[in-house]
Protein backbone atom coordinates (compact mmCIF):
# COMPACT_ATOMS: atom_id res chain seq x y z
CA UNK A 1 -7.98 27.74 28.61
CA UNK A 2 -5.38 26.16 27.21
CA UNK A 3 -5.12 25.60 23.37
CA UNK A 4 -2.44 23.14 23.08
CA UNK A 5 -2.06 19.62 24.14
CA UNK A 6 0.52 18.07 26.59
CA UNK A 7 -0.25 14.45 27.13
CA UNK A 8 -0.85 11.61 25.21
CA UNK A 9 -4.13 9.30 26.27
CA UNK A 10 -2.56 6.59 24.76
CA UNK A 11 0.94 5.77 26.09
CA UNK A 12 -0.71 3.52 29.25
CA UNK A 13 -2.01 0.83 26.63
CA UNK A 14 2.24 -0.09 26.06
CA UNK A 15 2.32 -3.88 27.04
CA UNK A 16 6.30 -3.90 27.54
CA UNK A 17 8.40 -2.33 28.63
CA UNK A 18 7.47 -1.01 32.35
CA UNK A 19 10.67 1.16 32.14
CA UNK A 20 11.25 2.64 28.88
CA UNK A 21 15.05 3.19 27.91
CA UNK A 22 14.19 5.61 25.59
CA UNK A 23 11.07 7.59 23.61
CA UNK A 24 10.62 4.92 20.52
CA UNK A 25 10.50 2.01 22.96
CA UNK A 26 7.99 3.97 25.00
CA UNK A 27 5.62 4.80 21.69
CA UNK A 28 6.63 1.65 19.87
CA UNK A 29 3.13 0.20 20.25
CA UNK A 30 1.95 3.44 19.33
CA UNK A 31 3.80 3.21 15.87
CA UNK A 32 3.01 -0.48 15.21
CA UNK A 33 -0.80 0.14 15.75
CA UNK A 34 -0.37 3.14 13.30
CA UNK A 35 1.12 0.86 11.16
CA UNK A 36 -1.38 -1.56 10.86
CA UNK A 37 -4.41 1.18 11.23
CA UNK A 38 -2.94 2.61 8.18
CA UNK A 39 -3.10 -0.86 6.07
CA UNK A 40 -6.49 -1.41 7.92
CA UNK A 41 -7.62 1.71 5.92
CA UNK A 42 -5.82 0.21 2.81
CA UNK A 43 -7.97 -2.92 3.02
CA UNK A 44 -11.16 -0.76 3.48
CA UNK A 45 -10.40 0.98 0.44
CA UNK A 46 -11.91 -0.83 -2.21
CA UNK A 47 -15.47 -0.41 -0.14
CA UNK A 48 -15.11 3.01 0.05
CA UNK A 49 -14.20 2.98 -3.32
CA UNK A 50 -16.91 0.95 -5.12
CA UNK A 51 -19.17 3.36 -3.15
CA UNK A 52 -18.26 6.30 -4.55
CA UNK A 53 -16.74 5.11 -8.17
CA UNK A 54 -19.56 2.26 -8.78
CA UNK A 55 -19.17 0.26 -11.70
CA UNK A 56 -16.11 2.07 -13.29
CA UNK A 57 -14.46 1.04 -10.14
CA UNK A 58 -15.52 -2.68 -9.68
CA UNK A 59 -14.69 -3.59 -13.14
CA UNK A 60 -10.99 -1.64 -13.06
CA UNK A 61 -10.21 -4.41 -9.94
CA UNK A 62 -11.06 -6.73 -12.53
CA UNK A 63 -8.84 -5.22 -15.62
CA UNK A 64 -6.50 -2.63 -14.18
CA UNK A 65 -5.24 -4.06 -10.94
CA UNK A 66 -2.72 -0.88 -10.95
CA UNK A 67 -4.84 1.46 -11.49
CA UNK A 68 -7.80 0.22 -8.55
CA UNK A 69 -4.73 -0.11 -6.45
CA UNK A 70 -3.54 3.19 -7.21
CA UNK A 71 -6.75 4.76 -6.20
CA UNK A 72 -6.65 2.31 -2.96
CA UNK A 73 -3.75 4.03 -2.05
CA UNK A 74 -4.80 7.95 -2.40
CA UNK A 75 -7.73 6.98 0.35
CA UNK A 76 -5.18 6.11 2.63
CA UNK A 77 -3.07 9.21 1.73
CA UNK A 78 -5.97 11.48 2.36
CA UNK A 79 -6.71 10.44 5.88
CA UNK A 80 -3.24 10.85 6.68
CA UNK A 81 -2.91 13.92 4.97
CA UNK A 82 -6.16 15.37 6.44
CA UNK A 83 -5.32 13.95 10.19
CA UNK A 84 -2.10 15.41 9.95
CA UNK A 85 -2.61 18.57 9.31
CA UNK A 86 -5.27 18.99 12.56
CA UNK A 87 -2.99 17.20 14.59
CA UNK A 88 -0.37 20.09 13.31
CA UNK A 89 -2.32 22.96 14.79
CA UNK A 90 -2.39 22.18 19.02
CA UNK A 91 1.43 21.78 18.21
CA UNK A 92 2.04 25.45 16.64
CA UNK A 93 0.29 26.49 19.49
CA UNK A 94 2.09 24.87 22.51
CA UNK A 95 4.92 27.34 24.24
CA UNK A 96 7.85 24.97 23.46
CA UNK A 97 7.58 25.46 19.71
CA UNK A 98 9.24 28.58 20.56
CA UNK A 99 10.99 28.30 23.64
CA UNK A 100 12.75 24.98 23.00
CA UNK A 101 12.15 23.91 19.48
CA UNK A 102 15.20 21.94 19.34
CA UNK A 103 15.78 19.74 22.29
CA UNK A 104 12.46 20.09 24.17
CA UNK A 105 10.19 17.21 23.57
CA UNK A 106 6.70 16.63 25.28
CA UNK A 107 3.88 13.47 24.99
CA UNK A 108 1.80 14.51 22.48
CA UNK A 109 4.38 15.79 20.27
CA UNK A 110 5.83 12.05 20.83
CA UNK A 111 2.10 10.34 19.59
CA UNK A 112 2.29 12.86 16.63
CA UNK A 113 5.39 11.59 15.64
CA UNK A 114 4.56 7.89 15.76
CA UNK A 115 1.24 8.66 13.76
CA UNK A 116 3.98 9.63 11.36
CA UNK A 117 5.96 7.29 11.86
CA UNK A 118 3.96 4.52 11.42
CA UNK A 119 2.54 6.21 8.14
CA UNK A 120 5.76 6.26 6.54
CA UNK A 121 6.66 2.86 7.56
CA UNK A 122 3.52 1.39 5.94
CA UNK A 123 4.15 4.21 2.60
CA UNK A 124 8.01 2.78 2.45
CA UNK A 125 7.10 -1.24 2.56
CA UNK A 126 3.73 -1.16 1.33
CA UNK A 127 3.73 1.40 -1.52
CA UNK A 128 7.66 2.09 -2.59
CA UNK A 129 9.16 -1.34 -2.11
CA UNK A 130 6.28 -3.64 -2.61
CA UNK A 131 4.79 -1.76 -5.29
CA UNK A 132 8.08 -0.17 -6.52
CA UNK A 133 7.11 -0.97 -10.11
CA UNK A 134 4.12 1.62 -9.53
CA UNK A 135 5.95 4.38 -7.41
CA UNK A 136 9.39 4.32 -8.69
CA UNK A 137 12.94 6.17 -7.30
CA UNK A 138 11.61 9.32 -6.40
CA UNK A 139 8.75 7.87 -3.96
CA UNK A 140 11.28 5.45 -2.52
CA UNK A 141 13.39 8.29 -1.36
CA UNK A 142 10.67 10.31 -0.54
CA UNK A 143 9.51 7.23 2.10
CA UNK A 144 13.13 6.48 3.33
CA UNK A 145 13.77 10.24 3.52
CA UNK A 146 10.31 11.35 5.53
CA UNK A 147 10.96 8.04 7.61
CA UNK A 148 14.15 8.80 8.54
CA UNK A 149 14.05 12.34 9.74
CA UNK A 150 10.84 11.39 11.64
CA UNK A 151 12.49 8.71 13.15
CA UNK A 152 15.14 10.60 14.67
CA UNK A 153 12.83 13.05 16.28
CA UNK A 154 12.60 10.50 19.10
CA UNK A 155 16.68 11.61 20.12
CA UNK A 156 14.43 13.89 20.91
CA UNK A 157 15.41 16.22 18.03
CA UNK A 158 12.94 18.99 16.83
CA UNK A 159 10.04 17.30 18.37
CA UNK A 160 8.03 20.70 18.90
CA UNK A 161 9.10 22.03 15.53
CA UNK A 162 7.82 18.76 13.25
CA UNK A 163 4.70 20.19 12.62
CA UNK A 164 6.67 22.58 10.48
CA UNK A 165 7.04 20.04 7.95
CA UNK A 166 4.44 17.66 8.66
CA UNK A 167 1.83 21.08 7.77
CA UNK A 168 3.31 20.14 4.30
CA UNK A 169 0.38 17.68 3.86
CA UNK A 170 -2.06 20.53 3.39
CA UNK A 171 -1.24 20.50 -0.01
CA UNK A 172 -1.36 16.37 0.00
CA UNK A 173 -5.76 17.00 0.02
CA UNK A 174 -5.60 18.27 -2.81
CA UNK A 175 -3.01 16.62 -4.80
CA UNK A 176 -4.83 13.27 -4.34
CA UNK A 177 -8.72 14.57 -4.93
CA UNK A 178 -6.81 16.19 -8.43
CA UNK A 179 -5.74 12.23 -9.36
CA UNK A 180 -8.92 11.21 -8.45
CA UNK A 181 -11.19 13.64 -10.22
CA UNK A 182 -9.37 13.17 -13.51
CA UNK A 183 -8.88 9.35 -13.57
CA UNK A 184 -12.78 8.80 -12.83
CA UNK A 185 -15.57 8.65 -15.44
CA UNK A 186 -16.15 12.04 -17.69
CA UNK A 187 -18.50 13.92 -16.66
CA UNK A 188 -18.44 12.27 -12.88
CA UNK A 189 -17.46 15.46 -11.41
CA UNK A 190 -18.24 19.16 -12.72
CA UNK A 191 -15.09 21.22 -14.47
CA UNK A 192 -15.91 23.63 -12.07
CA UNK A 193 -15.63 21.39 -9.10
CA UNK A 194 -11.96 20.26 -10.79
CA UNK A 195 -10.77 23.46 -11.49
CA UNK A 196 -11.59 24.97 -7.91
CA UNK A 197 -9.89 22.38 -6.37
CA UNK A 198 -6.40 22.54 -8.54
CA UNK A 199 -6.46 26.26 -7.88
CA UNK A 200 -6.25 25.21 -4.00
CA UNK A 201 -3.99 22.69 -5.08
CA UNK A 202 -0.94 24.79 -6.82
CA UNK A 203 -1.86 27.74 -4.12
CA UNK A 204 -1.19 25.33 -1.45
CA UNK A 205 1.53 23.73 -2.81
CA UNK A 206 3.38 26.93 -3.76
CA UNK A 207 2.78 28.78 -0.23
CA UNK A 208 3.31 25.38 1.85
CA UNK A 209 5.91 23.30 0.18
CA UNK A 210 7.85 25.61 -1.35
CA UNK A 211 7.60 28.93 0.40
CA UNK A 212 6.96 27.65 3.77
CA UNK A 213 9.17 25.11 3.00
CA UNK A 214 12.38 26.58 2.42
CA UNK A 215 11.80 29.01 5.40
CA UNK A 216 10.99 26.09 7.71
CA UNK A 217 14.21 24.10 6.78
CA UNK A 218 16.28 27.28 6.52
CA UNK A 219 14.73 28.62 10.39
CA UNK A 220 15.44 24.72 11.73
CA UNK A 221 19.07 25.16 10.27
CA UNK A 222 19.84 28.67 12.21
CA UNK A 223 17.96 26.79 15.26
CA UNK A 224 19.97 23.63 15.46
CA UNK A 225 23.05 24.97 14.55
CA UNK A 226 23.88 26.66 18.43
CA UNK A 227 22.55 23.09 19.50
CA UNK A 228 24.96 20.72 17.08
CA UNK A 229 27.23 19.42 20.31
CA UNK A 230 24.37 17.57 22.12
CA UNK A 231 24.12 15.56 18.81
CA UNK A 232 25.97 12.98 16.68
CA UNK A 233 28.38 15.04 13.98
CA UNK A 234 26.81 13.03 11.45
CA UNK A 235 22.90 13.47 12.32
CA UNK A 236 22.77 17.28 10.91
CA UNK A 237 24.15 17.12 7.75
CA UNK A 238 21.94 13.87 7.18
CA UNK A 239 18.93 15.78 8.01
CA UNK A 240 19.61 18.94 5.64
CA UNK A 241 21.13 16.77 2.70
CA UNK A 242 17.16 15.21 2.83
CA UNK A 243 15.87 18.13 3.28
CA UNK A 244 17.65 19.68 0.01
CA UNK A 245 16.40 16.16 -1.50
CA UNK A 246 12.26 16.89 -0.07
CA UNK A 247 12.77 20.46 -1.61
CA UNK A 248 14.28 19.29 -5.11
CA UNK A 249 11.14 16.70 -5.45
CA UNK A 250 9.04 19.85 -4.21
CA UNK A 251 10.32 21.91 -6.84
CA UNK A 252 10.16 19.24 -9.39
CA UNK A 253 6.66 18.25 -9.00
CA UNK A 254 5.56 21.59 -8.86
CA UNK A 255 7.19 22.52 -12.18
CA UNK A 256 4.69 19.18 -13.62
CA UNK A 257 1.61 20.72 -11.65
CA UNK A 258 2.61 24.14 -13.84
CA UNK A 259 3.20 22.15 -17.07
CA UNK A 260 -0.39 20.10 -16.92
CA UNK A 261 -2.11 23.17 -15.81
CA UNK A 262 -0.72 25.24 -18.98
CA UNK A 263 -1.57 22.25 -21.10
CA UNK A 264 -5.49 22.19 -19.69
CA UNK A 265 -5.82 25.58 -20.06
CA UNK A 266 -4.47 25.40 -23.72
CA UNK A 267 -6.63 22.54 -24.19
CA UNK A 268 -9.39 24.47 -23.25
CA UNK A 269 -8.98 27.52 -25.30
CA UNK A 270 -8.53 25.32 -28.32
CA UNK A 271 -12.18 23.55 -27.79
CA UNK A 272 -13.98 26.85 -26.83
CA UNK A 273 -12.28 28.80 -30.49
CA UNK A 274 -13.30 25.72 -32.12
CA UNK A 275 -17.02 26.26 -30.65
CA UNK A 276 -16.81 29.86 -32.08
């Protein structure tokens, strides 16, 4: 029984082209349905939202537009983010994530990539450019960056070896429960329940982003380097000049996780000596 997946059941539903010239024309509808699907999920938001955040959240749409469209967006993040990272594990397991991690390529490595794809198209127009004011420099590049090395995946380059990176949205779970435990109600949601979760939240973040992390884009480095003729001289250095960018923003927001934490915790110790 095999554990990995080959094909992709959905590359028959392309209208055009018949003949393909190459792999993003032959997933393209792939990516612009992910595209939309991921907006879809942005429009359902506020439903899923009022559900489970009631009043507080139906009367923030009507005085905090920012805010209720902030917590829009983190719905959308964690589907991606939880999708992702099962979509990651038939792709560790499939034989050419060792045997040809560079220039192999295979279908469902291909519809992986344009789930991607299509997520960081939507995260770039939707959330960094149209909603720049909210997101800022750091986001932008983040999009661009994640969009661009995703993109070029289709040369094929690294296809079997994305989910190295893209298993960096284990940590994403967590990160966006974190905003929206402690920007609803007090007293919505136990301390316990909060505090569980940011402990999964720096441990994943630490062991995925940053350990696994720099291994992953150091390993890719030592793997694409014997491979660097069947590419353009200026597509390697591209890649690892973002990647040194995705592991400075890594860093960075993991020094703020570290910095909040400290300051809860003091906050904390402050109230209970106070109780004494």
């Amino acid at each position: 029984m095999k554990l990995y997946i080959d094909s992709d059941p959905f590359l028959f539903l392309r209208p055009f082209p018949a003949n393909p010239s190459n792999q993003l024309v032959e997933h393209w509808h792939e990516v612009a349905f992910f595209t939309a699907a991921f907006h879809g999920i942005m429009l359902a938001a506020p439903w899923i939202n009022s559900r489970v955040f009631g009043k507080f959240y139906d009367d923030l749409a009507k005085k905090e537009e920012k805010t209720k469209l902030n917590f829009d967006i983190r719905i959308v993040s964690l589907v991606q983010a939880i999708v992702s990272v099962f979509l990651c594990i038939p792709m560790f397991l499939h034989p050419m994530f060792r045997e040809n991690p560079v220039r192999g390529s295979y279908p469902f490595a291909a519809l992986v990539n344009s789930f991607t794809v299509g997520y960081f198209i939507w995260d770039l127009l939707y959330c960094c450019v149209f909603h720049y004011d909210i997101f800022g420099p750091e986001f932008l590049f983040h999009a661009f960056g994640a969009l661009t090395v995703f993109g070029v995946t289709y040369t094929p380059f690294c296809q079997p070896y994305l989910c190295s990176f893209l298993i960096y949205e284990l940590s994403t779970p967590f990160v966006q429960l974190h905003w929206l435990f402690t920007r609803s109600p007090k007293g919505m949601w136990s301390d316990k329940l909060i505090t569980i979760n940011g402990l999964f939240l720096i441990s994943a973040f630490f062991f995925v982003r940053l350990i696994w992390g720099v291994y992953a884009t150091i390993q890719s480095f030592f793997l694409c380097w014997p491979e660097r003729s069947y590419y353009p001289f200026w597509l390697l250095p591209m890649i690892y000049i973002l990647n040194s960018g995705f592991q400075f923003l890594n860093f960075m927001w993991f020094g703020k996780m570290i910095k909040l934490a400290t300051k809860m915790l003091g906050g904390k110790t402050k109230a209970a000596e106070k109780e004494e």
